[in-house]
Structure formats: C-alpha cells, structure tokens
C-alpha atoms as a PDB file:
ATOM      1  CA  UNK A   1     -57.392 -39.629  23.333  1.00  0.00           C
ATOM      2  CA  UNK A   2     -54.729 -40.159  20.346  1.00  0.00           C
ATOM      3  CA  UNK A   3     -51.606 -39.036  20.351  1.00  0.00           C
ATOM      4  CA  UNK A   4     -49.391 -37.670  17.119  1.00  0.00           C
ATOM      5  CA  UNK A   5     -45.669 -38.580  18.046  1.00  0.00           C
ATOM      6  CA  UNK A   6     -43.020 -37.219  15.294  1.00  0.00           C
ATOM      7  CA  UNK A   7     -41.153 -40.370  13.633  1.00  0.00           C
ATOM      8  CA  UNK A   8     -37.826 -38.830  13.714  1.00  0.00           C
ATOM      9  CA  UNK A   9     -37.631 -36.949  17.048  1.00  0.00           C
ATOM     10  CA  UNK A  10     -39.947 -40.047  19.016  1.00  0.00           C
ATOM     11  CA  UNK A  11     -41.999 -37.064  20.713  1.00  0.00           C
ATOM     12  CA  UNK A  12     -45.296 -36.202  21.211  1.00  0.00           C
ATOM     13  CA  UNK A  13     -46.431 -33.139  18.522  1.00  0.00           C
ATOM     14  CA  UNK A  14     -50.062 -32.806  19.231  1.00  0.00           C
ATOM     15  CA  UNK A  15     -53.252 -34.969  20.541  1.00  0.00           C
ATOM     16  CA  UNK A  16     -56.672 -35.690  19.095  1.00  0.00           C
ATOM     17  CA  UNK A  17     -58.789 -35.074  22.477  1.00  0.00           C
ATOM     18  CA  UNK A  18     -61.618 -36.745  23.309  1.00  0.00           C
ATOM     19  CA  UNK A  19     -60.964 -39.257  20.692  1.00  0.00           C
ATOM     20  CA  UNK A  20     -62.633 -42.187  23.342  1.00  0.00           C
ATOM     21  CA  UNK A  21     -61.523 -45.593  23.466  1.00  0.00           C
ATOM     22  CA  UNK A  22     -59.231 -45.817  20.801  1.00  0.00           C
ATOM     23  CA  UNK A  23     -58.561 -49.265  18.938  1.00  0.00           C
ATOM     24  CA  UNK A  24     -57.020 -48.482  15.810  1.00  0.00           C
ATOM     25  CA  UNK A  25     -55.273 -45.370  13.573  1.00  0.00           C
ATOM     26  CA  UNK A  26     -54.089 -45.250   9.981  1.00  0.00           C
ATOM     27  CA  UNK A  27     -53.077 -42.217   8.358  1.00  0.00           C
ATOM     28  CA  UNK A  28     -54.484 -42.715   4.651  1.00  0.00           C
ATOM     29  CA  UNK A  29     -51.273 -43.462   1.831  1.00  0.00           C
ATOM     30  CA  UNK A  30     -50.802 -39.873   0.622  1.00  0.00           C
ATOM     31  CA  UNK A  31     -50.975 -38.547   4.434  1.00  0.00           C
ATOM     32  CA  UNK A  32     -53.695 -36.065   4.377  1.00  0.00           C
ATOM     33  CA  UNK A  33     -56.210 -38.012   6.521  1.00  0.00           C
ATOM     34  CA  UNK A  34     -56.089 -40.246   9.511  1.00  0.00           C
ATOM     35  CA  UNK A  35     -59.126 -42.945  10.256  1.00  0.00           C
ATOM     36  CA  UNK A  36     -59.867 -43.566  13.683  1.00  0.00           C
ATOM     37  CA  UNK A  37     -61.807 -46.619  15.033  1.00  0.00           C
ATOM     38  CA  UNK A  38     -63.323 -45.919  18.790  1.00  0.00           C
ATOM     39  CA  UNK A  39     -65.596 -47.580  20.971  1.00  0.00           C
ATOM     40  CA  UNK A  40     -67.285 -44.298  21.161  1.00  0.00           C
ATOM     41  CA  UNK A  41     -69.781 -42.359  18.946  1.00  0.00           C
ATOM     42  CA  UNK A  42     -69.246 -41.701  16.425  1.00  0.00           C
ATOM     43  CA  UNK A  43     -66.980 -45.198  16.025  1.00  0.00           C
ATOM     44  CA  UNK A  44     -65.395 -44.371  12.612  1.00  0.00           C
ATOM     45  CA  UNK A  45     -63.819 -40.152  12.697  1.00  0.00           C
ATOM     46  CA  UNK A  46     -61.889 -38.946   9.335  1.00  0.00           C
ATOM     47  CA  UNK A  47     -59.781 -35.945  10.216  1.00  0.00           C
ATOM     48  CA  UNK A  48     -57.766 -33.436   8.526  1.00  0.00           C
ATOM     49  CA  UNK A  49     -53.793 -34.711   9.488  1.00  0.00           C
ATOM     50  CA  UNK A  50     -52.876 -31.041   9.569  1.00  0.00           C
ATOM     51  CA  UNK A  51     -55.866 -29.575  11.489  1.00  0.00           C
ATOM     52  CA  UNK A  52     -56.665 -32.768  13.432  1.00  0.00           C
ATOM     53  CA  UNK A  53     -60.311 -31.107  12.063  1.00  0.00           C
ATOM     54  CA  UNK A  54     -63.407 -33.818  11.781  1.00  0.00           C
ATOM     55  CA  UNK A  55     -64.273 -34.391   8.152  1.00  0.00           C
ATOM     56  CA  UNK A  56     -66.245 -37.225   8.361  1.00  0.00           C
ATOM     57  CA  UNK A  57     -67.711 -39.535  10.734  1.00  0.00           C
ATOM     58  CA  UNK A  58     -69.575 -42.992  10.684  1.00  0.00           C
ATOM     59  CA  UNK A  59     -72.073 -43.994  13.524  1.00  0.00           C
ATOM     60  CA  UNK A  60     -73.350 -47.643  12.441  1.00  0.00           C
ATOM     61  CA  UNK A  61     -69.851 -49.306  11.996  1.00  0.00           C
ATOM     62  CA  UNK A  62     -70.643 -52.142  14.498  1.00  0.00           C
ATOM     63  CA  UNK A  63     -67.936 -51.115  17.219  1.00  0.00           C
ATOM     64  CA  UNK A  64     -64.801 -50.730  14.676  1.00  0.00           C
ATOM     65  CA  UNK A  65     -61.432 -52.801  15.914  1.00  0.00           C
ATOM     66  CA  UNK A  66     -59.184 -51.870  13.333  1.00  0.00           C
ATOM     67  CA  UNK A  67     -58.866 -50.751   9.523  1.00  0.00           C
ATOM     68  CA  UNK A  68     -56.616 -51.389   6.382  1.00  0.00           C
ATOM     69  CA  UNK A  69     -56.732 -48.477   3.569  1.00  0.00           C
ATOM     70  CA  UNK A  70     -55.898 -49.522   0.092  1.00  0.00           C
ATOM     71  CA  UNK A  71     -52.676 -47.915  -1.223  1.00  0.00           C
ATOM     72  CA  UNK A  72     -54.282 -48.950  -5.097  1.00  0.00           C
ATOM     73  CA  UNK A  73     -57.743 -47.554  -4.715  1.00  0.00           C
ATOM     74  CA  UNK A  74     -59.621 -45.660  -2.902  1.00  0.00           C
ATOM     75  CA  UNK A  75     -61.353 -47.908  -0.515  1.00  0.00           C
ATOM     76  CA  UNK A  76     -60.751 -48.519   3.435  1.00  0.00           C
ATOM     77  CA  UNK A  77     -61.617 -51.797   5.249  1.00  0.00           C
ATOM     78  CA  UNK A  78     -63.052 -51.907   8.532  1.00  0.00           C
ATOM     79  CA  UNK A  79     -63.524 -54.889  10.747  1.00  0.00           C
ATOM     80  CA  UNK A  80     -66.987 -54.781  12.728  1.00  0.00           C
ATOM     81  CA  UNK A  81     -66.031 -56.229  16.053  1.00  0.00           C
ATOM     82  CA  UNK A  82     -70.226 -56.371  16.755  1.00  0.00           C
ATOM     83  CA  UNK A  83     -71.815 -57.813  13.359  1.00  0.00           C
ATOM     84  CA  UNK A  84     -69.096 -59.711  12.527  1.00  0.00           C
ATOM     85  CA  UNK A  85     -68.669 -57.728   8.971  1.00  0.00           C
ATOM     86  CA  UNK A  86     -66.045 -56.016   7.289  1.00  0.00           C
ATOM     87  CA  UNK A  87     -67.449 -52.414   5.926  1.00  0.00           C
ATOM     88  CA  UNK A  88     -66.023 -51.647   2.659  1.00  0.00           C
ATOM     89  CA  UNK A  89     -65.417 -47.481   2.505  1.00  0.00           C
ATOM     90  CA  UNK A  90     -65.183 -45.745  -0.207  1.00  0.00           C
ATOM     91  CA  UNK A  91     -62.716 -42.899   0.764  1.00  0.00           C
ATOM     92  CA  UNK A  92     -63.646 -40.738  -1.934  1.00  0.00           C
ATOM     93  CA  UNK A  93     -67.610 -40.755  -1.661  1.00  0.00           C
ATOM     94  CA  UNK A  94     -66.849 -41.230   1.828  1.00  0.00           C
ATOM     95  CA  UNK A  95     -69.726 -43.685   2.038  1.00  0.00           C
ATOM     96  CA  UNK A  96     -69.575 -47.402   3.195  1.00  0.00           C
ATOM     97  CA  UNK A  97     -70.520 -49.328  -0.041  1.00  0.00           C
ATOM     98  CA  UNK A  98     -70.672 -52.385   0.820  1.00  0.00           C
ATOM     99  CA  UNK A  99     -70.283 -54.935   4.208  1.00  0.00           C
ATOM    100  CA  UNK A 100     -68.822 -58.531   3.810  1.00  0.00           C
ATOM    101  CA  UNK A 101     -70.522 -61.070   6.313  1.00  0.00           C
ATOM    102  CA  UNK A 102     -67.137 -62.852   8.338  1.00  0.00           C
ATOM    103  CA  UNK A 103     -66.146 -64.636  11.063  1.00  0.00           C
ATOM    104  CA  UNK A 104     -67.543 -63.282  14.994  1.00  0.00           C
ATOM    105  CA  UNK A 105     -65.846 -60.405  16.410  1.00  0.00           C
ATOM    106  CA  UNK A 106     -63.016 -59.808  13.737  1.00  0.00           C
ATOM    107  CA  UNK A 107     -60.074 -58.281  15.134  1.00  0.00           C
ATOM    108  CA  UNK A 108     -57.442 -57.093  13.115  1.00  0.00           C
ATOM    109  CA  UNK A 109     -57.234 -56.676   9.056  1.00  0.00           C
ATOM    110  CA  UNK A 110     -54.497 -56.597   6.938  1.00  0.00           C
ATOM    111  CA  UNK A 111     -54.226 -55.920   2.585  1.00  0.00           C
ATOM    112  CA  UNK A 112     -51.860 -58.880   1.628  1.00  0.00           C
ATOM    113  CA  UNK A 113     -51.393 -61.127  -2.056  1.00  0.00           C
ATOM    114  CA  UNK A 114     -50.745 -58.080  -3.455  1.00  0.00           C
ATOM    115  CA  UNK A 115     -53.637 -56.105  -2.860  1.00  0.00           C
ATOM    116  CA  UNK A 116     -56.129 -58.387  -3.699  1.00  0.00           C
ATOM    117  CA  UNK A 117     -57.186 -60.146  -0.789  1.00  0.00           C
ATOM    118  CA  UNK A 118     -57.826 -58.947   2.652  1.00  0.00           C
ATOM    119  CA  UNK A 119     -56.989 -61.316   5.941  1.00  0.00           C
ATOM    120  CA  UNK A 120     -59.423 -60.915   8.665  1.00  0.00           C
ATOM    121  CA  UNK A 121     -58.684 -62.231  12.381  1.00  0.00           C
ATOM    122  CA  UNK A 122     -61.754 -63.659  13.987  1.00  0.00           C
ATOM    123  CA  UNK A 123     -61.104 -63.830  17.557  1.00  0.00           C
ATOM    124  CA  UNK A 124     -64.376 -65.722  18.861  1.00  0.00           C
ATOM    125  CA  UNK A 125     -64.227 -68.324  15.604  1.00  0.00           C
ATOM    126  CA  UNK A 126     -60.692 -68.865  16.010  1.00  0.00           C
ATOM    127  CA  UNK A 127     -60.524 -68.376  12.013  1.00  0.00           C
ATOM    128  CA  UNK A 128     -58.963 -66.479   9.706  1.00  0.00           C
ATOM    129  CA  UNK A 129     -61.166 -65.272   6.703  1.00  0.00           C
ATOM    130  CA  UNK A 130     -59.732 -64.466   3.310  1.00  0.00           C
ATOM    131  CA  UNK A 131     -61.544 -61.859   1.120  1.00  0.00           C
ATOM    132  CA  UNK A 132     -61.200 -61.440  -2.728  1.00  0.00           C
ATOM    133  CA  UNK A 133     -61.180 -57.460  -2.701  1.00  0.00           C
ATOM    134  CA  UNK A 134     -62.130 -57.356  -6.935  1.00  0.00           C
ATOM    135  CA  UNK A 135     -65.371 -59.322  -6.018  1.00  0.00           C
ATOM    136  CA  UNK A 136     -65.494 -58.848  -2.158  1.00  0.00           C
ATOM    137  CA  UNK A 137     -66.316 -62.058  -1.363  1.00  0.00           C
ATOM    138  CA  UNK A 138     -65.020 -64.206   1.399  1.00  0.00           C
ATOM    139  CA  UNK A 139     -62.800 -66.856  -1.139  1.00  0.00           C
ATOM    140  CA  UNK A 140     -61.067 -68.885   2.084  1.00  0.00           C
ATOM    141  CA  UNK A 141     -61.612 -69.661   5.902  1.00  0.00           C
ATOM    142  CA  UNK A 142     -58.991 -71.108   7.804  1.00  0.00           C
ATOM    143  CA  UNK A 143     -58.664 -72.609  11.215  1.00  0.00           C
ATOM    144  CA  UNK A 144     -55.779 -71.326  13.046  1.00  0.00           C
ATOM    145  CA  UNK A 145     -56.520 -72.038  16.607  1.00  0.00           C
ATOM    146  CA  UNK A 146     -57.289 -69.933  20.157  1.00  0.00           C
ATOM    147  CA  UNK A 147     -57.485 -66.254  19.609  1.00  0.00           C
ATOM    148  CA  UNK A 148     -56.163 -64.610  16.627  1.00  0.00           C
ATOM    149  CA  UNK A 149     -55.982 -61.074  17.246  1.00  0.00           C
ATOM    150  CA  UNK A 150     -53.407 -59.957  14.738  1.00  0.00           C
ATOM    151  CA  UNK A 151     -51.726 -59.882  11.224  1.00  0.00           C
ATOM    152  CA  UNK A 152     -49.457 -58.566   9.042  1.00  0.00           C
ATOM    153  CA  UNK A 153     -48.537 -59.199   5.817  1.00  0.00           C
ATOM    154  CA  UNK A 154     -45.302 -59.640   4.310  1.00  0.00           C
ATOM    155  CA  UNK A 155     -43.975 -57.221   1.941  1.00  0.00           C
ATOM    156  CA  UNK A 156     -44.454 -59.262  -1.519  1.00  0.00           C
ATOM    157  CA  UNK A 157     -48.215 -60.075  -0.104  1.00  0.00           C
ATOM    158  CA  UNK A 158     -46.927 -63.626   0.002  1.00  0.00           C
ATOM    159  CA  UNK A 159     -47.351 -64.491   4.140  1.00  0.00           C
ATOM    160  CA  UNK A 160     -49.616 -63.297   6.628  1.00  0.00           C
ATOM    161  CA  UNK A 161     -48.551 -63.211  10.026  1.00  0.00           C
ATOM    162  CA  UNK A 162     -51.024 -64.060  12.714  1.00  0.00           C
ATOM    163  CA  UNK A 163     -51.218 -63.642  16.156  1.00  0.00           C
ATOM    164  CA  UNK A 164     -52.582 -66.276  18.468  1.00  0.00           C
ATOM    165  CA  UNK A 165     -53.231 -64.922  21.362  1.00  0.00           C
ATOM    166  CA  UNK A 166     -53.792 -67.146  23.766  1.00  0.00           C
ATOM    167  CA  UNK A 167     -50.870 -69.762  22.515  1.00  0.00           C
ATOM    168  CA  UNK A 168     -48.236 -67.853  22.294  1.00  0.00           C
ATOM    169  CA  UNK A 169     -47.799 -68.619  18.968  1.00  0.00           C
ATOM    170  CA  UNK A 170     -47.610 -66.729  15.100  1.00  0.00           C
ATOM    171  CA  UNK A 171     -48.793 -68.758  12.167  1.00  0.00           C
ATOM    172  CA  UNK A 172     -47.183 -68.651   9.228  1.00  0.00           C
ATOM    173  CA  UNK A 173     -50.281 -68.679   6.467  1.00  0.00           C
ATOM    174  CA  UNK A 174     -49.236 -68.592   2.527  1.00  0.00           C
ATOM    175  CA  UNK A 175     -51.539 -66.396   0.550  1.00  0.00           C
ATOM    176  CA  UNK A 176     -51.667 -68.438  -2.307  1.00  0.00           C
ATOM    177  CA  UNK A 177     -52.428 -72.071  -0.875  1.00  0.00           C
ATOM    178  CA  UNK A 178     -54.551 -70.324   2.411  1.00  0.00           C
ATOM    179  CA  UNK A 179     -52.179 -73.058   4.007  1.00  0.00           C
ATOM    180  CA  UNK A 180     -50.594 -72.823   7.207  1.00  0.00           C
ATOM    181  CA  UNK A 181     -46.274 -73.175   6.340  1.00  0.00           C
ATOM    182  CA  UNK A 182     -45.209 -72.849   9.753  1.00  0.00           C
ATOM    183  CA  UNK A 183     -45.574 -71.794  13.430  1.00  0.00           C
ATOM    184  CA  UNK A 184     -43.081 -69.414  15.516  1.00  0.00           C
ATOM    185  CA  UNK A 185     -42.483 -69.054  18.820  1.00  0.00           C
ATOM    186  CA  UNK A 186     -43.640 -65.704  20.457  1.00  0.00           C
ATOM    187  CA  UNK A 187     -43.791 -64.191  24.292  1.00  0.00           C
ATOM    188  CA  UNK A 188     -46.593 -64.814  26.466  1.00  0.00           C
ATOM    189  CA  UNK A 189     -50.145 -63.103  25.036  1.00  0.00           C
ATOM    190  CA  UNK A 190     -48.906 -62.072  21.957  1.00  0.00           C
ATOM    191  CA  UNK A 191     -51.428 -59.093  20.947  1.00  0.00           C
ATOM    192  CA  UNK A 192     -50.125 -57.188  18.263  1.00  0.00           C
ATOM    193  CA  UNK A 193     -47.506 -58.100  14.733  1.00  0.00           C
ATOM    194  CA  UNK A 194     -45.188 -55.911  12.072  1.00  0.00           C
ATOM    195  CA  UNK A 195     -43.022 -56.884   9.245  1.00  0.00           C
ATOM    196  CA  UNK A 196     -40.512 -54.203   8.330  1.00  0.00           C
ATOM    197  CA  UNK A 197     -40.105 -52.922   4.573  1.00  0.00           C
ATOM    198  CA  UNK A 198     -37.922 -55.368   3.367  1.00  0.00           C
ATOM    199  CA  UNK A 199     -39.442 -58.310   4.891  1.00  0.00           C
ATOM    200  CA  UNK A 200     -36.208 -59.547   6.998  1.00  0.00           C
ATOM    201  CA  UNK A 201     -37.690 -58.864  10.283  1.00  0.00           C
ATOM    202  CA  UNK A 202     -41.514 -59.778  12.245  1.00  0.00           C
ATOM    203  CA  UNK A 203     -41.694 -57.799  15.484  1.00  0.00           C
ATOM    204  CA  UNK A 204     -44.107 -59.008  17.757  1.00  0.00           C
ATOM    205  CA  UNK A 205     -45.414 -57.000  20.412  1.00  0.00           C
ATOM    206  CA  UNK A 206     -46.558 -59.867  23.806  1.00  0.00           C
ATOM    207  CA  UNK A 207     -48.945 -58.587  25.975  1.00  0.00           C
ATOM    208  CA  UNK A 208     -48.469 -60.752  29.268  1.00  0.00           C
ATOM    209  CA  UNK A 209     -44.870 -60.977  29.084  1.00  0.00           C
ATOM    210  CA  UNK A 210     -44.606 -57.138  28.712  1.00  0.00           C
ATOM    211  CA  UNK A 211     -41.897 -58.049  25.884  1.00  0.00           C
ATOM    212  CA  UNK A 212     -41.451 -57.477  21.937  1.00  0.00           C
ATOM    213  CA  UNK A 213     -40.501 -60.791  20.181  1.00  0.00           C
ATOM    214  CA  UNK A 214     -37.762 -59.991  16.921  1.00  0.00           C
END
C-alpha cells in the first residue's frame, strides 16, 4: 500500500490500501490528485487527494517506474519500465496521447531546462535520453555509465542529477550542452536523488550503505 504522512507533523494521516507494488507517487501541482505507478493492475491509478477515491486508471502503461507532471500544462510523463517508452498523459482528457520510443527499461524521469525537456534514466542502456516536450521527440542520448536509476533537476532547469547505481557515483549533466560537467561522490548503491528549492543542497538517498549523501 501507500502511505499519506503529514509534512509538518512527520506522521502517518491515512493509507491508499491495496495500492500493490508501489514504485512511484506525485501529487499533481495544484494538489487535488495523486498518480500512482504499481506493478499491479491497473499500473497507472488517479485518485481524489481528499477521498483517496479512484478517478481514473490506465492498464497498458508497460509496468510504470515513475512519473513527472508538468507544473505549465496539463500533461504527465510516465516512464514504461517494459516497452521502453515514455507515455505522454494528458491530465485533462485523461487519455495517454502520445508514447516516445527511449532507451530499455527507463527508470526515473525528471521536467528540467525549464520545462522543456524531459531526462529519462535508462537503466539497461546505461543512457540518459533527453526529450524536447514542444515536439516530443527524443533531441539527445547520452552515455553516463552502469545503472542510472535516478534524477533530479536543479531548480533553474540548468543540471540534472543522475544516479549511477552501481558506481557510486552522481553525474553532473548540463541541460544545455547534454554534456557531462562533473562527477560526485555518493554512498554505496546510490538509488534515489533531490535538490532542495533553492538549489544549495543534492540529497542522495544510497541504498547499500543504508546512508543519505548531503
């Protein structure tokens, strides 16, 4: 299942039950709906935030790992761990309207260059594919190395963070060159990235070494 955990008090408010194997949540950007991706059928649930109610649910989405929801328009972007696509959904039609052909098994998505591109981990390629979101269109493909399973973007849209999983290792990509500016040093299994608000601080959450890199 999913949990709903109050951001002030850190406790536990309410749970979505038999929510399955849960990879990834996002609560849409005016907080009325959450998106859930699950193993499960159906893969892709919409709910209600207040009612935890099923609005809307998606059974073809090619075993979901994780979603990015435009804050600009109404679209959603999931990552199709099994076809190796990224399903464009409209949130408004609540229909998919389109699916962008990858990398295999993308992983983790994030909206970066200032909402125009979306960065797509894809674990079993060891690649990172850029997407122009005004003509959806893979633009870029970069090699990173073993296992990216993770990104964030930096607040300005001007870095994306990556994960490599199996290095121990974040790369540094700039979203204007699709160029790799640097490499940091992370914990052991590093599985999952965040950049706080103002862009001062990467957290970085390490699997194996049951640790948070700062």
């Amino acid at each position: 299942g999913a949990w709903i955990i109050d951001a002030e008090t850190l406790e536990v408010t309410d749970a979505i039950e038999g929510a399955g194997a849960d990879h990834s949540v996002e609560y849409s950007p005016d907080g009325k709906y959450i998106y859930l991706c699950k193993r499960s059928l159906p893969q892709l649930v919409v709910l209600d935030a207040k009612s935890l109610v099923e609005v809307h649910s998606i059974w073809d989405s090619g075993t979901p790992r994780a979603i990015a929801i435009s804050s600009s328009k109404p679209r959603a972007y999931i990552s199709g761990e099994q076809n190796g696509e990224i399903l464009v959904f409209d949130t408004d039609a609540r229909e998919v309207t389109n699916r962008i052909k990858v990398g295999n098994n993308p992983f983790d998505v994030a909206i970066t260059g200032g909402g125009k591109l979306l960065c797509v981990c894809n674990y079993e390629d060891k690649t990172v594919s850029f997407i122009d979101l005004e003509i959806e269109k893979v633009v870029e493909t970069v090699d990173v190395g073993n296992w990216p399973v993770a990104v964030a973007s930096s607040p300005d849209g001007c870095y994306v963070y990556v994960a490599l999983n199996s290095q121990g290792l974040i790369s540094v990509l700039d979203t204007k060159t699709f160029k790799e500016v640097a490499r940091l040093r992370a914990g052991s299994s590093p599985y999952d990235v965040a950049v706080n608000q103002m862009g001062t601080f990467m957290y970085c959450a390490n699997l194996a070494s049951n640790s948070v890199s700062v």
